[in-house]
N, C-alpha and C. Protein backbone atom coordinates (compact mmCIF):
# COMPACT_ATOMS: atom_id res chain seq x y z
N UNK A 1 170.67 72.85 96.07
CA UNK A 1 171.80 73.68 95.72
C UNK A 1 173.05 73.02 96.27
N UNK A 2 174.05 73.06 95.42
CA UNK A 2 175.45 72.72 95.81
C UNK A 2 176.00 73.14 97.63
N UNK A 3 176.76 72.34 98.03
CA UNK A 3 176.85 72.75 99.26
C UNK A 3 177.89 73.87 99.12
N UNK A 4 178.59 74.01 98.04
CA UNK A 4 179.82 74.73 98.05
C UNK A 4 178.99 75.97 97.87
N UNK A 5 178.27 75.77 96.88
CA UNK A 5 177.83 77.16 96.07
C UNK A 5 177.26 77.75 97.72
N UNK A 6 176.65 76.54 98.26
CA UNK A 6 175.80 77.61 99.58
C UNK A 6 176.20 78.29 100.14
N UNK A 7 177.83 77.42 100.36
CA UNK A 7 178.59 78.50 101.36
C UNK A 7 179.03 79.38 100.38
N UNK A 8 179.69 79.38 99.41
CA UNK A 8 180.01 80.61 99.03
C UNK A 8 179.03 82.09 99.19
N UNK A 9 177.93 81.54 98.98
CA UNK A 9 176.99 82.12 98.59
C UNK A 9 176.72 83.32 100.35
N UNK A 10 176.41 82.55 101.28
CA UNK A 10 176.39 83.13 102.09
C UNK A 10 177.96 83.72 103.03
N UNK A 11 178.66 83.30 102.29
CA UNK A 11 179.91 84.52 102.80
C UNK A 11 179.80 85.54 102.48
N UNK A 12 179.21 85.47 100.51
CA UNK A 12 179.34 87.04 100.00
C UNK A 12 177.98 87.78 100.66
N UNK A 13 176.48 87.35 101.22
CA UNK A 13 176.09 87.75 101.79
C UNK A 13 176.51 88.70 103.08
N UNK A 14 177.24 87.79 103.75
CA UNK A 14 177.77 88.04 105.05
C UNK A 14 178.43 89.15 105.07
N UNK A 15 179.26 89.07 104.34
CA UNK A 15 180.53 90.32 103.96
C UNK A 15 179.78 91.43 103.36
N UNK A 16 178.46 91.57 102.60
CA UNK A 16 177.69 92.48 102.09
C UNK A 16 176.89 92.93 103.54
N UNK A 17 176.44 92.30 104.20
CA UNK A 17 175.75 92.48 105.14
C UNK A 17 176.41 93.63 106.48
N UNK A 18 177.42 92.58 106.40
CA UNK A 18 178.70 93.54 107.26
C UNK A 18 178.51 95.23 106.82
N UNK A 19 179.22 95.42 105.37
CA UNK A 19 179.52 96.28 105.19
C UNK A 19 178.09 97.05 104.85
N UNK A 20 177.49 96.72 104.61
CA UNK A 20 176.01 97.78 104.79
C UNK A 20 175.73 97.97 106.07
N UNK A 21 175.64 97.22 107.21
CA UNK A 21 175.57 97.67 108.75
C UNK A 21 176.45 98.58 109.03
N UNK A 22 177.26 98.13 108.88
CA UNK A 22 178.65 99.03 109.55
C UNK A 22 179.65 99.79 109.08
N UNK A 23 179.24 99.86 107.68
CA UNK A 23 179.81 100.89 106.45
C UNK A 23 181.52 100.62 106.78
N UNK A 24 182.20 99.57 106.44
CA UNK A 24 183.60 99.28 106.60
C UNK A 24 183.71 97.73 106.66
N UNK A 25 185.08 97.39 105.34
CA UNK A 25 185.49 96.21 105.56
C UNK A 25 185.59 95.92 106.62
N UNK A 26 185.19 94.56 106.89
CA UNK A 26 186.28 93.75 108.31
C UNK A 26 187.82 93.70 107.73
N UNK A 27 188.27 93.48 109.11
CA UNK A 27 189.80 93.57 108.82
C UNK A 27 190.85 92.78 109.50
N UNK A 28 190.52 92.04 110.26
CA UNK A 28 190.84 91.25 110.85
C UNK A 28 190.48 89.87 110.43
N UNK A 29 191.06 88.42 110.32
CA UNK A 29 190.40 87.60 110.60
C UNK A 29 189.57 86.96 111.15
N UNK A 30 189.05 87.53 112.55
CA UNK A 30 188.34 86.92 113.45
C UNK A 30 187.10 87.82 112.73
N UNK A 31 187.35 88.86 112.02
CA UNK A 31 185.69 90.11 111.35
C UNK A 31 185.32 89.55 110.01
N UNK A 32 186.65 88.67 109.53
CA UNK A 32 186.00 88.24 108.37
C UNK A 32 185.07 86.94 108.80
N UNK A 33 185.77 85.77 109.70
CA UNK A 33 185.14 84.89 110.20
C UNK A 33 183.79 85.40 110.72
N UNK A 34 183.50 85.71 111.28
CA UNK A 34 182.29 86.46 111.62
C UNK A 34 181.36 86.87 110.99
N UNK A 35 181.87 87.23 109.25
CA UNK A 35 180.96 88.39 108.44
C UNK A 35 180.82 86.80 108.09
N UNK A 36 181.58 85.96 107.36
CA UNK A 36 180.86 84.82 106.75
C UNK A 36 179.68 83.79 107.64
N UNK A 37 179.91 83.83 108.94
CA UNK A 37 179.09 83.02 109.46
C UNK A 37 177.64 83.95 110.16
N UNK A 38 177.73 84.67 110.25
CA UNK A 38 176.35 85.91 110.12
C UNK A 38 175.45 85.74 108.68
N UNK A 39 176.47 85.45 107.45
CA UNK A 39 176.02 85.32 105.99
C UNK A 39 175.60 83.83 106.11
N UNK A 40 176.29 82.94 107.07
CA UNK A 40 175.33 81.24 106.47
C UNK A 40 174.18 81.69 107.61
N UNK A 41 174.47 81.68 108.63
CA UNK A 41 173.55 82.39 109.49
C UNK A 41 171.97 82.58 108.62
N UNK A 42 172.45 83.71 108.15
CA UNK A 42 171.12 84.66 107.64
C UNK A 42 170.47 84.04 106.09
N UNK A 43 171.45 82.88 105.94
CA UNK A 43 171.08 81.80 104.53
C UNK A 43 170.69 80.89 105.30
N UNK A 44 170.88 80.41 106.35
CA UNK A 44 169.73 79.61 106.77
C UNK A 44 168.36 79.91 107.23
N UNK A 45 168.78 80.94 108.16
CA UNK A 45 167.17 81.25 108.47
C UNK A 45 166.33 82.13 107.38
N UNK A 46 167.03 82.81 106.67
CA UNK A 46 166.31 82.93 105.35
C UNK A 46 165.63 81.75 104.42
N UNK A 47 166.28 80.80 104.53
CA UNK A 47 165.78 79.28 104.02
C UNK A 47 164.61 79.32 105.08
N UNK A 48 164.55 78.93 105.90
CA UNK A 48 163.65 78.32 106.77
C UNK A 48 162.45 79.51 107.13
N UNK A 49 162.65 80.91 106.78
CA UNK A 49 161.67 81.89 106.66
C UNK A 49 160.64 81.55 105.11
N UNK A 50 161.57 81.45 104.29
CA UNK A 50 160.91 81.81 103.46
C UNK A 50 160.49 80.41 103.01
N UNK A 51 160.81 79.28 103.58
CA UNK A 51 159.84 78.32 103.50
C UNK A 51 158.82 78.03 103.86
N UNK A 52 158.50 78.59 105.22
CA UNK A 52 157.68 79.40 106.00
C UNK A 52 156.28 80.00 105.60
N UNK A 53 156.86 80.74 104.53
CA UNK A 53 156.19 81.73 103.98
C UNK A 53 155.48 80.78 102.72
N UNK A 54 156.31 80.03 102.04
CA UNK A 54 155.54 79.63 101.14
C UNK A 54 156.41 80.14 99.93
N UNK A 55 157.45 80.80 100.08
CA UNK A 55 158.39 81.26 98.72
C UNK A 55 159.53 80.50 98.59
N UNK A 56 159.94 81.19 97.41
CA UNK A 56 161.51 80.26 96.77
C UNK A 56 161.97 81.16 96.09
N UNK A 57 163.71 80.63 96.39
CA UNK A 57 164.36 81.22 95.64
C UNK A 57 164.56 80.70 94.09
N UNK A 58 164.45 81.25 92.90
CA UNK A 58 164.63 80.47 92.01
C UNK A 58 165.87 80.25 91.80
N UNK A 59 166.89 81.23 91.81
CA UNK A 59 168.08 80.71 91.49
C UNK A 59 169.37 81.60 92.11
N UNK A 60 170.45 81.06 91.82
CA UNK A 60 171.52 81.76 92.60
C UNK A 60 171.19 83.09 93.18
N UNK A 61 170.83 83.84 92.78
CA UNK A 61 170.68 85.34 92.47
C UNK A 61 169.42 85.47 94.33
N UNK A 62 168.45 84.82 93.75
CA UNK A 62 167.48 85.07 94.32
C UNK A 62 167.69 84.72 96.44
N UNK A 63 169.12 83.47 95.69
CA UNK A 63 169.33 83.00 97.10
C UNK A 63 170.46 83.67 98.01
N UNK A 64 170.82 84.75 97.19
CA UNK A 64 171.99 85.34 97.43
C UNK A 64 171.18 86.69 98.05
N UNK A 65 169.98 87.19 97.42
CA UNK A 65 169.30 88.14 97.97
C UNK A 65 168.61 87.75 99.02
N UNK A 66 168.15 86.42 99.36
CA UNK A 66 167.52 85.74 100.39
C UNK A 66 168.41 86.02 101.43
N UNK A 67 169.08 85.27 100.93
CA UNK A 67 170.51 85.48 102.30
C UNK A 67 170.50 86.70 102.90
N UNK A 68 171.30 88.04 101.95
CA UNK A 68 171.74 88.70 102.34
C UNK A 68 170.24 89.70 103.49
N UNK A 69 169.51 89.82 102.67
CA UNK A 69 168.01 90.06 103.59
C UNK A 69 168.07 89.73 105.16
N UNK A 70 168.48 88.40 105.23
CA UNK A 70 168.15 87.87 106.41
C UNK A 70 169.63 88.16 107.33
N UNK A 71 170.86 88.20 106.59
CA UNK A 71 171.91 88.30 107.36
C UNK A 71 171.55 89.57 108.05
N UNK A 72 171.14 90.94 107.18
CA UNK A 72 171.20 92.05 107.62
C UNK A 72 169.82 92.11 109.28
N UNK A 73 169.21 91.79 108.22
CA UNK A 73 167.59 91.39 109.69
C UNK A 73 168.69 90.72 111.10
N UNK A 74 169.16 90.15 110.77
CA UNK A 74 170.21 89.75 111.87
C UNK A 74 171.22 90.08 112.49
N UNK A 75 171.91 90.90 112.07
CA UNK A 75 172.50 91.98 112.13
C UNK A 75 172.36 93.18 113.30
N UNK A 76 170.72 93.12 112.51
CA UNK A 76 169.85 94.46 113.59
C UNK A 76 169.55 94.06 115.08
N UNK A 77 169.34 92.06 114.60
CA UNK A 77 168.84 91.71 115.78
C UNK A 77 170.07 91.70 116.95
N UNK A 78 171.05 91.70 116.48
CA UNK A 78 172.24 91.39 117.32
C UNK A 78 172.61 92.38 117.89
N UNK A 79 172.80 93.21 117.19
CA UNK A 79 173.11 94.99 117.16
C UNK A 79 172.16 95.38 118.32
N UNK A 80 171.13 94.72 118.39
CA UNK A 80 169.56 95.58 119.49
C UNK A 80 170.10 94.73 120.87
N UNK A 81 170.34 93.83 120.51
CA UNK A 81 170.49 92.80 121.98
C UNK A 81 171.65 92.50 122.74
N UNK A 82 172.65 93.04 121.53
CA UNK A 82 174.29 93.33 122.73
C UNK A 82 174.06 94.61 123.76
N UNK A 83 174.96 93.87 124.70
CA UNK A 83 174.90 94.74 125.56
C UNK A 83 175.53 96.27 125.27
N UNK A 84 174.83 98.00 125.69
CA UNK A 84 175.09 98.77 124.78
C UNK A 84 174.81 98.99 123.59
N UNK A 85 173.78 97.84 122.98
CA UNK A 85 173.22 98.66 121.73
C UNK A 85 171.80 98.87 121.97
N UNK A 86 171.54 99.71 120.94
CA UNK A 86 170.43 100.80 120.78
C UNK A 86 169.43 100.23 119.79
């Protein structure tokens, strides 16, 4: 896959991911920076899970749902392990 498309790909993850965790745009620059790199984040280790596993994405679509899957799984994990979360 294109490197551009990747990143694009996992920003809109990221920013989807965001806003399903935490029900609200980011709003700041430093929340958007953040939502996109949580989204390559969760496109990589979604790559490397589901290679793992033995699956593939077939195409944009599939890698965009890959992503976003894993951003959110990450999300939770971060959310559980800051200090103060539940």
């Amino acid at each position: 896959m294109d490197i551009v498309l990747w990143l694009v790909l996992g920003a809109i993850a990221g920013v989807a991911a965001v806003l399903v965790m935490y029900r609200s745009i980011p709003d700041t620059p430093i929340e958007w920076a953040g939502a996109v790199l949580i989204g390559l984040a969760g496109g990589w280790v979604g790559g490397i899970a589901a290679d793992f596993l033995g699956l593939e994405a077939v195409s944009w679509i599939g890698s965009l749902v890959l992503a976003f899957v894993a951003a959110v799984l990450l999300l939770m994990l971060l959310k559980r392990i800051a200090p103060g979360g539940r």
